[in-house]
PDB file of N, CA and C in Angstrom:
ATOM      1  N   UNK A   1     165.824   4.165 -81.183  1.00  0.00           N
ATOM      2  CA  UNK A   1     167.016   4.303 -82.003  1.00  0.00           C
ATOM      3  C   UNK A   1     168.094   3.365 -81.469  1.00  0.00           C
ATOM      4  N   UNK A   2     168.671   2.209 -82.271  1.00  0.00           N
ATOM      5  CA  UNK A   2     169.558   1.904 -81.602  1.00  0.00           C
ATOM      6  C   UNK A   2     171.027   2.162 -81.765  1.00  0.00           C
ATOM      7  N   UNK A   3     171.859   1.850 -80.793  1.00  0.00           N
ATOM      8  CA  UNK A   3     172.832   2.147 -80.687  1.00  0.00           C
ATOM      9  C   UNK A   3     174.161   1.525 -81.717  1.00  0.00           C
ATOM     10  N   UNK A   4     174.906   2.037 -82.232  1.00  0.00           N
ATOM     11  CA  UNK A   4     175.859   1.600 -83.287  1.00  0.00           C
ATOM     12  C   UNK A   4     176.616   0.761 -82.416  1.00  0.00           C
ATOM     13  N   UNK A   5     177.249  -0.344 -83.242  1.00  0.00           N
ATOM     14  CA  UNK A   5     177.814  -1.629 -82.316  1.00  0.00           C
ATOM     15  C   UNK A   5     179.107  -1.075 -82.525  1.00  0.00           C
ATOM     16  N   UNK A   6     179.820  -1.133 -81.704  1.00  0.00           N
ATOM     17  CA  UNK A   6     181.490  -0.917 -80.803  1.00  0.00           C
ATOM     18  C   UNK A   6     182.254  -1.752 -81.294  1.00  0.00           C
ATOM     19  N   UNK A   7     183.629  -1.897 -80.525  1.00  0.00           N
ATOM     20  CA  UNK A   7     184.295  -3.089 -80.283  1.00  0.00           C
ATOM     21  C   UNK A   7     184.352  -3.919 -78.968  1.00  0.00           C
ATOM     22  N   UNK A   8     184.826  -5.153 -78.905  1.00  0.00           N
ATOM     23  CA  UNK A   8     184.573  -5.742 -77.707  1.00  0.00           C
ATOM     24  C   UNK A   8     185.812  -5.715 -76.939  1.00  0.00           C
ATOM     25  N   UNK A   9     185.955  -5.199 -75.599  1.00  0.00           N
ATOM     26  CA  UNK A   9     187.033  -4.703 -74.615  1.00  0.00           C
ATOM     27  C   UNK A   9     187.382  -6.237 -74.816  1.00  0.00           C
ATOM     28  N   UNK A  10     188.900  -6.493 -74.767  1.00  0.00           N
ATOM     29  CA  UNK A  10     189.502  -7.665 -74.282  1.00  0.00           C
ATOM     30  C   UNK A  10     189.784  -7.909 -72.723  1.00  0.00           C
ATOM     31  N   UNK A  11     189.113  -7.049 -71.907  1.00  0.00           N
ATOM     32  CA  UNK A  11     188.980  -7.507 -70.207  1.00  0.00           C
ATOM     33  C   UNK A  11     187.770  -7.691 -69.771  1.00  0.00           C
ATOM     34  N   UNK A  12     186.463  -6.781 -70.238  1.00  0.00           N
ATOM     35  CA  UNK A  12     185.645  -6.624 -69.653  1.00  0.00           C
ATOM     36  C   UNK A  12     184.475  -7.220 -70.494  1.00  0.00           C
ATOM     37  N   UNK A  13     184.942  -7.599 -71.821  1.00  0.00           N
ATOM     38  CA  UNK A  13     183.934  -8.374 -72.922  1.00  0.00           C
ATOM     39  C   UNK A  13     182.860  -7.554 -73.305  1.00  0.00           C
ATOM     40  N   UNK A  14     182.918  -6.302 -72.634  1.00  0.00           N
ATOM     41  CA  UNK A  14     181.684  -5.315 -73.386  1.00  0.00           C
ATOM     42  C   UNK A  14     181.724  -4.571 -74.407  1.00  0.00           C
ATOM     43  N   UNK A  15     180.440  -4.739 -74.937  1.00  0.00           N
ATOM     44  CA  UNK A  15     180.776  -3.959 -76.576  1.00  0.00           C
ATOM     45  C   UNK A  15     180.508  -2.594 -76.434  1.00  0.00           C
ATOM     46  N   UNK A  16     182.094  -2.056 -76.373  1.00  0.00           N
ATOM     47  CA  UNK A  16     181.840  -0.322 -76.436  1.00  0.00           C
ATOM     48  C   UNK A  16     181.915   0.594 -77.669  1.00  0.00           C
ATOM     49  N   UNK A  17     181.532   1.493 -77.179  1.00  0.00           N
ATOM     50  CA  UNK A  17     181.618   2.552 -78.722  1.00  0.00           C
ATOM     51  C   UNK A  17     183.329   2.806 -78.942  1.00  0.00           C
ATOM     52  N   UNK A  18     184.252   2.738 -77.949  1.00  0.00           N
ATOM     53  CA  UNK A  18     185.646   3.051 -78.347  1.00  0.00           C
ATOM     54  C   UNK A  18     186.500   2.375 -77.440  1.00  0.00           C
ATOM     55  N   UNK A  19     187.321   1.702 -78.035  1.00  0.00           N
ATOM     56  CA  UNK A  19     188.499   1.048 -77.352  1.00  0.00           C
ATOM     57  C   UNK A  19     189.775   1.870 -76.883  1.00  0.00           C
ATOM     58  N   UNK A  20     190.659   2.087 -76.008  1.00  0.00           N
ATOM     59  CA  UNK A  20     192.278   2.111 -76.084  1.00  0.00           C
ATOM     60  C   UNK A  20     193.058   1.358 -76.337  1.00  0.00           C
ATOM     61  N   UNK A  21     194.087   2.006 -76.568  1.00  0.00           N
ATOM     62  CA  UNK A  21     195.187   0.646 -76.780  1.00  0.00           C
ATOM     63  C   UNK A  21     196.129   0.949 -74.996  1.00  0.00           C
ATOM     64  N   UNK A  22     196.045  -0.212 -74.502  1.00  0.00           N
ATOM     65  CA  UNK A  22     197.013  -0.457 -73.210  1.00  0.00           C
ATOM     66  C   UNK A  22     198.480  -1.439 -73.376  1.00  0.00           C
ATOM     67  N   UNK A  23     199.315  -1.094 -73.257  1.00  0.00           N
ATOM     68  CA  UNK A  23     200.550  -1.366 -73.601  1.00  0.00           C
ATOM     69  C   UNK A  23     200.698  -2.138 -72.665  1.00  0.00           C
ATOM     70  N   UNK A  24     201.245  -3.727 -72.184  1.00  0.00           N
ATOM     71  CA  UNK A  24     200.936  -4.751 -71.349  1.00  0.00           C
ATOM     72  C   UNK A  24     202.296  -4.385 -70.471  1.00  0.00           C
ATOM     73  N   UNK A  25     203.472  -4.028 -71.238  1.00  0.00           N
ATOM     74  CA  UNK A  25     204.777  -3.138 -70.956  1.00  0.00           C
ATOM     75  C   UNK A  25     204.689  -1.869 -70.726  1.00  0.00           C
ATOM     76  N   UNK A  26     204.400  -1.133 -69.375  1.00  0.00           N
ATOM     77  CA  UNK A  26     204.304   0.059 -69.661  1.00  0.00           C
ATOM     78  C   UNK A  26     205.292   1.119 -70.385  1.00  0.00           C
ATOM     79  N   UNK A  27     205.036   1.881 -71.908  1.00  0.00           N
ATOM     80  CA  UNK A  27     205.682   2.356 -72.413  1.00  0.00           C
ATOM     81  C   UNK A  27     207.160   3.013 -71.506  1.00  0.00           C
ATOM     82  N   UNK A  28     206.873   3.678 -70.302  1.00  0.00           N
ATOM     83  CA  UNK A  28     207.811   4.511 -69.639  1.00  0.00           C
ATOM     84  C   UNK A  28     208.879   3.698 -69.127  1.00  0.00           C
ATOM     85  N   UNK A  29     207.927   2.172 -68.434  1.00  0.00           N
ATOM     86  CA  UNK A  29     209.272   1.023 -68.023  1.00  0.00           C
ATOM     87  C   UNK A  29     209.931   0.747 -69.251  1.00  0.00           C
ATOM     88  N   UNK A  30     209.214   0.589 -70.100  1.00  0.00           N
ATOM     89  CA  UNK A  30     210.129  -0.277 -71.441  1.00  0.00           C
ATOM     90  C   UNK A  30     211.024   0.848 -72.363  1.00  0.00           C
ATOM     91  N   UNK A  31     211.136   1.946 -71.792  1.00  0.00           N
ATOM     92  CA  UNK A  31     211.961   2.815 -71.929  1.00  0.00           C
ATOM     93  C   UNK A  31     213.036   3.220 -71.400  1.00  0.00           C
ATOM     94  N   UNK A  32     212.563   2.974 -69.974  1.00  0.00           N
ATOM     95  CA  UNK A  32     213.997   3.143 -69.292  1.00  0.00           C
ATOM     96  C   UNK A  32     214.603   1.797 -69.387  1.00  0.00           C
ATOM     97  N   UNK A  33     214.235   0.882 -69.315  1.00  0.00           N
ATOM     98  CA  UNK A  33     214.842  -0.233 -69.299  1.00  0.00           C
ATOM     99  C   UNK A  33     215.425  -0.872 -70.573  1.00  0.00           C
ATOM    100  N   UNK A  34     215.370   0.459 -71.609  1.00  0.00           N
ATOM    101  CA  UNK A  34     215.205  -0.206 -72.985  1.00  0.00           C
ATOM    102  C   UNK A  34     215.039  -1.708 -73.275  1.00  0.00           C
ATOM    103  N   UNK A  35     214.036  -1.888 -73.369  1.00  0.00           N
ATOM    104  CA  UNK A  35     212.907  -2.926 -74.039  1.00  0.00           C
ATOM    105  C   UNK A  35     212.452  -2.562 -74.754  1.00  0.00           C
ATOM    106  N   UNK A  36     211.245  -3.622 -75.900  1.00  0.00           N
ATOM    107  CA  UNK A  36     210.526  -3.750 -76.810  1.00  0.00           C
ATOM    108  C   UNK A  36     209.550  -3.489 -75.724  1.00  0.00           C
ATOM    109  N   UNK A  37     208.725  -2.056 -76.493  1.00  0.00           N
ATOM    110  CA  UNK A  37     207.439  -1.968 -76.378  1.00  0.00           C
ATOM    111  C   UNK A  37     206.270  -3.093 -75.746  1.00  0.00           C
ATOM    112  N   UNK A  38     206.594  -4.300 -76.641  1.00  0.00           N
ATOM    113  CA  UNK A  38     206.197  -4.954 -76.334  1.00  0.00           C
ATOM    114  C   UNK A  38     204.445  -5.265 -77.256  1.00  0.00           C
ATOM    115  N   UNK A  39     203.443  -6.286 -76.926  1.00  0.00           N
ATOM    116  CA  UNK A  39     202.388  -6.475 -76.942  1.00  0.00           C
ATOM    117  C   UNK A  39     201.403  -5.413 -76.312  1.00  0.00           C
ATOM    118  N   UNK A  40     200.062  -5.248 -77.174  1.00  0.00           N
ATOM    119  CA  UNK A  40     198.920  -4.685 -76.436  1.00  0.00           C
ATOM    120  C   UNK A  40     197.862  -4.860 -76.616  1.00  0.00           C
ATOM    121  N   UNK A  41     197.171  -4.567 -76.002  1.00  0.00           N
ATOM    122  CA  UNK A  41     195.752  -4.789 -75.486  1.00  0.00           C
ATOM    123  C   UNK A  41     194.595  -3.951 -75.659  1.00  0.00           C
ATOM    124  N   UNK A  42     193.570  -3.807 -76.821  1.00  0.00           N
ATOM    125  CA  UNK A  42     192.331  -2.866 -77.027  1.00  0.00           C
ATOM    126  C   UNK A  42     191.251  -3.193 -75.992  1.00  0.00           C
ATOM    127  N   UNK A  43     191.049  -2.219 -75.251  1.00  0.00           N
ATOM    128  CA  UNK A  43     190.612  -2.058 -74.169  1.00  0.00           C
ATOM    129  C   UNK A  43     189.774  -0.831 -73.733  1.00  0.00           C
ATOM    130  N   UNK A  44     188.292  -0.947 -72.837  1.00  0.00           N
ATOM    131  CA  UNK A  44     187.190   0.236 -72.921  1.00  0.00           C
ATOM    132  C   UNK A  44     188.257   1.003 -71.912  1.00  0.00           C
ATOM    133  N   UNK A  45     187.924   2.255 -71.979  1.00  0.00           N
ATOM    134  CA  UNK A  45     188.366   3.780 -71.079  1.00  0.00           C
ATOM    135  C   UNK A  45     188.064   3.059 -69.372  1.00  0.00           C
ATOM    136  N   UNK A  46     187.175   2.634 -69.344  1.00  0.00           N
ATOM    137  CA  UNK A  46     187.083   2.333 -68.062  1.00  0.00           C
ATOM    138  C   UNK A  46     187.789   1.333 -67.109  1.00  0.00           C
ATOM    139  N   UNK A  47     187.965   0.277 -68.153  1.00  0.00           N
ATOM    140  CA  UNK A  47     189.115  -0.595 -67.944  1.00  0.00           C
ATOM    141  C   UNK A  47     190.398   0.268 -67.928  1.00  0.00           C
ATOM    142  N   UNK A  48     190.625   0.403 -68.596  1.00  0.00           N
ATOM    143  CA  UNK A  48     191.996   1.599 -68.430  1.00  0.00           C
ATOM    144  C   UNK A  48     192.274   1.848 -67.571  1.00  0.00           C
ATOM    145  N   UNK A  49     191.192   3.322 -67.215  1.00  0.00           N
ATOM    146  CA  UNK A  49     191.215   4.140 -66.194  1.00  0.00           C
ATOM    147  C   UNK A  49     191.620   3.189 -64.720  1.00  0.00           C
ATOM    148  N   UNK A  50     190.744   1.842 -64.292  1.00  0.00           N
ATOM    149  CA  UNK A  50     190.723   1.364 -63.017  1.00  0.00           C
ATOM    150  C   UNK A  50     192.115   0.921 -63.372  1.00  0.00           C
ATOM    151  N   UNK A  51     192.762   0.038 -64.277  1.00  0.00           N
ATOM    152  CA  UNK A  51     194.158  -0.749 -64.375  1.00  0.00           C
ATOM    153  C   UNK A  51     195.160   0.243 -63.610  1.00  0.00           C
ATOM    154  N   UNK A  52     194.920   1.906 -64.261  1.00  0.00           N
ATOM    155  CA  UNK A  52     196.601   2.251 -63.218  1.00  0.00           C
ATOM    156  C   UNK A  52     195.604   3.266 -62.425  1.00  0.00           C
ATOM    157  N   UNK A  53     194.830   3.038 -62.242  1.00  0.00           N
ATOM    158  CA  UNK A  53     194.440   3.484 -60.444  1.00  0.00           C
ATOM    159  C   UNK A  53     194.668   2.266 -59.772  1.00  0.00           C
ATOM    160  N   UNK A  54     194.908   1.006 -60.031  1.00  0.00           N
ATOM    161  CA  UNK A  54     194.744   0.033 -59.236  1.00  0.00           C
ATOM    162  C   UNK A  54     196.042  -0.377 -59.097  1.00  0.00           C
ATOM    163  N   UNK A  55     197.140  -0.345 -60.169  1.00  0.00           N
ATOM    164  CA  UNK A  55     198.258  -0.646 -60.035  1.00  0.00           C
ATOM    165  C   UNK A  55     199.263   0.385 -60.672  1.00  0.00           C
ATOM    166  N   UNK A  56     200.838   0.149 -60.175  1.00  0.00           N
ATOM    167  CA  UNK A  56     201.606   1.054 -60.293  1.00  0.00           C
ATOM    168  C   UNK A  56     202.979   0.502 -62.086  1.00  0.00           C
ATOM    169  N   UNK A  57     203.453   0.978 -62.843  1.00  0.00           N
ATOM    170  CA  UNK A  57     203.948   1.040 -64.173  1.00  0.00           C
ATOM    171  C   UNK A  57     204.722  -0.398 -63.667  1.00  0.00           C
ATOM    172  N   UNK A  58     205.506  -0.437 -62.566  1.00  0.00           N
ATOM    173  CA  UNK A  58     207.056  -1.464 -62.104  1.00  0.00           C
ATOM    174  C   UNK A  58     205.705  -2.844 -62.347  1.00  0.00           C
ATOM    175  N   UNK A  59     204.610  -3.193 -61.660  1.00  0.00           N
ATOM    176  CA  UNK A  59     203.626  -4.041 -61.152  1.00  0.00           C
ATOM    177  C   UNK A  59     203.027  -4.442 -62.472  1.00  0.00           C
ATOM    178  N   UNK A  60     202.926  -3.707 -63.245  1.00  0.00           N
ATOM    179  CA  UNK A  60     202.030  -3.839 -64.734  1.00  0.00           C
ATOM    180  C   UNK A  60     203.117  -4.807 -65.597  1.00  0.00           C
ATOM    181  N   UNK A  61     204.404  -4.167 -65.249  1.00  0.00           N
ATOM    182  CA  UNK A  61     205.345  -4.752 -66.213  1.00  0.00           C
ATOM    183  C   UNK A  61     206.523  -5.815 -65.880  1.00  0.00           C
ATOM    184  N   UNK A  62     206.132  -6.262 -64.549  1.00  0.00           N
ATOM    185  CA  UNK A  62     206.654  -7.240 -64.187  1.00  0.00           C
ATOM    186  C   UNK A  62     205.824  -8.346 -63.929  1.00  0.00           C
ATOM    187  N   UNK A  63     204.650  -8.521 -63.141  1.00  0.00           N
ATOM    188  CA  UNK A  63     204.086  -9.386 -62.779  1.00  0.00           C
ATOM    189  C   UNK A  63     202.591  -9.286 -63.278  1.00  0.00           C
ATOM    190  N   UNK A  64     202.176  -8.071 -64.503  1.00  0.00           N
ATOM    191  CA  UNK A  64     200.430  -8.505 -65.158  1.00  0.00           C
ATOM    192  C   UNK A  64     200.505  -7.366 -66.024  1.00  0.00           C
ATOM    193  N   UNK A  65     201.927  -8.444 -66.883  1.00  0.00           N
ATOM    194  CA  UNK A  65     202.000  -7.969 -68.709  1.00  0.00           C
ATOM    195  C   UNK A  65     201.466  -9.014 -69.625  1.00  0.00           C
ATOM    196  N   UNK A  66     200.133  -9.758 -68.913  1.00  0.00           N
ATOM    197  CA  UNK A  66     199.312 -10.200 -70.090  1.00  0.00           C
ATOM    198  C   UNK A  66     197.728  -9.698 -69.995  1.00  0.00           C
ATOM    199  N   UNK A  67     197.094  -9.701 -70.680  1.00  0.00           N
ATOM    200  CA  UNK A  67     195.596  -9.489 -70.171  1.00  0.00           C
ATOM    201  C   UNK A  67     194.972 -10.824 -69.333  1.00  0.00           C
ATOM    202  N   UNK A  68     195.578 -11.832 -69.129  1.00  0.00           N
ATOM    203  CA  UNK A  68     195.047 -13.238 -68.322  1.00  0.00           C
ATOM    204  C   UNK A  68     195.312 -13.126 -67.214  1.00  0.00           C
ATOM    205  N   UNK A  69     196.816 -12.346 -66.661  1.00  0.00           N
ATOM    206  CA  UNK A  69     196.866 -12.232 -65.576  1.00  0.00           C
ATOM    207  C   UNK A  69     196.444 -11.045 -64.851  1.00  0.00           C
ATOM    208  N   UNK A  70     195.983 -10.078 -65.904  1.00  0.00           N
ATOM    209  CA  UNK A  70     195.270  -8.819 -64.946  1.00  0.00           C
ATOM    210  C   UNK A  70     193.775  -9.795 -65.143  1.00  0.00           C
ATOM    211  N   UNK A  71     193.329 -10.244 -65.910  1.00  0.00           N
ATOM    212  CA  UNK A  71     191.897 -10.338 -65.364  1.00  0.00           C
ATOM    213  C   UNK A  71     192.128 -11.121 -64.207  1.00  0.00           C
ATOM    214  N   UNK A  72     192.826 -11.815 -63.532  1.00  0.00           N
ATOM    215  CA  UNK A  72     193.064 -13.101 -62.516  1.00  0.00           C
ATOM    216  C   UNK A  72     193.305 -11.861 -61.141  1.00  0.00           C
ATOM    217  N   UNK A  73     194.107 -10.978 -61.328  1.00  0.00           N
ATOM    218  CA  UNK A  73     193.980 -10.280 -60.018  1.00  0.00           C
ATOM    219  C   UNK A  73     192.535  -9.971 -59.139  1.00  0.00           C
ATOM    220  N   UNK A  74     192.732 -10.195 -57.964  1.00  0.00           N
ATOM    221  CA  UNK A  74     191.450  -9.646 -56.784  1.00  0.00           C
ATOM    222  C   UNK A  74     191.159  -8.958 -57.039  1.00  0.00           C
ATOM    223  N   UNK A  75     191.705  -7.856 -57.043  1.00  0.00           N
ATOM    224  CA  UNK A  75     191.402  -6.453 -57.543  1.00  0.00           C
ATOM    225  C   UNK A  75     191.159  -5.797 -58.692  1.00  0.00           C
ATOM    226  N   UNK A  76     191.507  -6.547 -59.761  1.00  0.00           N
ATOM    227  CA  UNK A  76     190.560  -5.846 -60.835  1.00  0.00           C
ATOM    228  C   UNK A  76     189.495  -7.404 -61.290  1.00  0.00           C
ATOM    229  N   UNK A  77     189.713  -8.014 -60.829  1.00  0.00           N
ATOM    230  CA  UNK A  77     188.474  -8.981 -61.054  1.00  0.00           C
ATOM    231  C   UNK A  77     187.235  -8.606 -60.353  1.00  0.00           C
ATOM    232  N   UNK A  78     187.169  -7.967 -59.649  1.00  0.00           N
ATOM    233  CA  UNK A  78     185.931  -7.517 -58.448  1.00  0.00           C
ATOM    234  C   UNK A  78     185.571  -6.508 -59.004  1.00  0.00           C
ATOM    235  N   UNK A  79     186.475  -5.371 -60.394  1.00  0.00           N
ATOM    236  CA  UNK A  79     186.287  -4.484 -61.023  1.00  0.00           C
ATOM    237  C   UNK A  79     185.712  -4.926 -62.272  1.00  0.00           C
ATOM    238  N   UNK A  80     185.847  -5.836 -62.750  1.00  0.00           N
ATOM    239  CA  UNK A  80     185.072  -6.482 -63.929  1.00  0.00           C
ATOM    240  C   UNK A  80     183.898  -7.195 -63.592  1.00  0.00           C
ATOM    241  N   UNK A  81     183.640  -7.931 -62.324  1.00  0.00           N
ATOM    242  CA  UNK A  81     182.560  -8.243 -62.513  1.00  0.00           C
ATOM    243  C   UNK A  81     181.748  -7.016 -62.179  1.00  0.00           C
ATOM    244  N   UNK A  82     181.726  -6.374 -61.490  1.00  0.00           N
ATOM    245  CA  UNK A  82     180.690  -5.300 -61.479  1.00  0.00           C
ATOM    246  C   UNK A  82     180.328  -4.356 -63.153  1.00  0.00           C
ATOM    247  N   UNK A  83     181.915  -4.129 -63.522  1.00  0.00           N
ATOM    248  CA  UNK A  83     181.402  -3.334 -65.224  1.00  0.00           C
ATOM    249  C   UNK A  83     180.966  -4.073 -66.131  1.00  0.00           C
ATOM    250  N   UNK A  84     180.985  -5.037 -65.804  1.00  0.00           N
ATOM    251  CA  UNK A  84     180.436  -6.268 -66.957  1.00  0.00           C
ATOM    252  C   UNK A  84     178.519  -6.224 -66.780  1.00  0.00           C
ATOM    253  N   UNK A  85     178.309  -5.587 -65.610  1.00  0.00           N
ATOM    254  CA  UNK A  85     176.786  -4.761 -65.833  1.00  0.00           C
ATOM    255  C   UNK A  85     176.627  -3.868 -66.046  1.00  0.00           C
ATOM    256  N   UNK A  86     177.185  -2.420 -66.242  1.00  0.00           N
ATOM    257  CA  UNK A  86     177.057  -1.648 -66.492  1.00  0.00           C
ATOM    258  C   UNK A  86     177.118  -0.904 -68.051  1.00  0.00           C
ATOM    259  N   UNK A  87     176.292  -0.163 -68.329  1.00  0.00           N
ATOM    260  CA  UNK A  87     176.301   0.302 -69.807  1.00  0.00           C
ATOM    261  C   UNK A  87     177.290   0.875 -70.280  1.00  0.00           C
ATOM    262  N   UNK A  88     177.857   0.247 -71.421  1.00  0.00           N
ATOM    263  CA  UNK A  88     179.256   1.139 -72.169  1.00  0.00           C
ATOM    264  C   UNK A  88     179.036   2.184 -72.348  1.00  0.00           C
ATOM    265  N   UNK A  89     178.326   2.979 -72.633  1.00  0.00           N
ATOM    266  CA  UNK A  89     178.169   4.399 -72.491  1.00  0.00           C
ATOM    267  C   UNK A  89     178.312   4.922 -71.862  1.00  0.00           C
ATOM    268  N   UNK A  90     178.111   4.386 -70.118  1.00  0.00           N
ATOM    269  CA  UNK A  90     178.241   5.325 -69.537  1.00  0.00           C
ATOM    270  C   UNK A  90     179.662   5.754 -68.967  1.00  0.00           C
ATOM    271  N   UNK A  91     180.224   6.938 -68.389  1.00  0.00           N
ATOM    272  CA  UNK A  91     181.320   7.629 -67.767  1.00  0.00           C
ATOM    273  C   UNK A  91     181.710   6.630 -66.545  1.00  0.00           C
ATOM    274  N   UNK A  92     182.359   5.816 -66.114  1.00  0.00           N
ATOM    275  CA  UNK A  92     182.577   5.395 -64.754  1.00  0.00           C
ATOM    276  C   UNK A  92     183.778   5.949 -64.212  1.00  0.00           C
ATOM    277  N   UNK A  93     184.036   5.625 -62.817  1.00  0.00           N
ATOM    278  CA  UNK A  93     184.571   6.817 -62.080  1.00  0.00           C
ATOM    279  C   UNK A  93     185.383   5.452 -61.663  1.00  0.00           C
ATOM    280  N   UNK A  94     186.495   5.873 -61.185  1.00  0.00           N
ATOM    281  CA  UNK A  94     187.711   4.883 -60.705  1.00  0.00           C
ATOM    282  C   UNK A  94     187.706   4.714 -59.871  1.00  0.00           C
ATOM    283  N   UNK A  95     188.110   3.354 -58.668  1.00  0.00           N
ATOM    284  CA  UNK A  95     188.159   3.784 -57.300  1.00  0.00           C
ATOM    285  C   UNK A  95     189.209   2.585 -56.862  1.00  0.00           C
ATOM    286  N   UNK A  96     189.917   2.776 -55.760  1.00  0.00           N
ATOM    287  CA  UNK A  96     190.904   1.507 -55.368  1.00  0.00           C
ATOM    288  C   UNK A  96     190.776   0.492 -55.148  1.00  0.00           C
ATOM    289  N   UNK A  97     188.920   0.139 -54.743  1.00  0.00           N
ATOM    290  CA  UNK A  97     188.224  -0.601 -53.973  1.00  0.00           C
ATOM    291  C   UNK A  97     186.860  -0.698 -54.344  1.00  0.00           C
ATOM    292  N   UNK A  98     186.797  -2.076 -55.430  1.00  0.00           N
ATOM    293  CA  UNK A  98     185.263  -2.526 -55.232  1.00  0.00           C
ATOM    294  C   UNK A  98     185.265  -3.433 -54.494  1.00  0.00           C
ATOM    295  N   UNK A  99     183.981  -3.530 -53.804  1.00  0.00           N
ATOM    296  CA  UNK A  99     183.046  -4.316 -52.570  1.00  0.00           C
ATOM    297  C   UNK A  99     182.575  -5.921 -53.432  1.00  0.00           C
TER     298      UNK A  99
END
């Protein structure tokens, strides 16, 4: 049986069954600071999930409010190449630190 085709994450290029939307401005900074919302980014759960385990709202929205410059970070680049093997289906678990 195969599997129904997804959309394709704009970080991780895998075709998942469901995207988020990630706000490149984090909604809460661009609130207090009243700003425009801003631009965003459809993006798998897992990508998500590692982006603010890995970084903090001030960091997202000052220095990697585009998707070019979060894929360019050490730290979530070492997180994409590893999910970029792994099956969109499956649940992945977050961590501060891939090897």
């Amino acid at each position: 049986m195969a599997k129904a085709r997804g959309e394709v994450c704009e970080l991780c290029d895998r075709d998942c069954p469901k995207l988020t939307v990630h706000h490149l401005i984090p909604r809460q900074y661009a609130k207090r600071k009243k700003l425009d919302v801003g631009p965003m980014i459809d993006i798998c759960p897992s990508c998500h999930k590692q982006i603010h385990t890995l970084f903090d709202n001030k960091r997202l929205a000052t220095e990697l409010n585009s998707a070019e410059l979060l894929r360019e970070t050490p730290e979530l680049e070492k997180f994409l190449n590893w999910v970029r093997k792994q099956d969109p289906y499956r649940h992945i678990r977050t961590h501060r630190r891939y090897r």
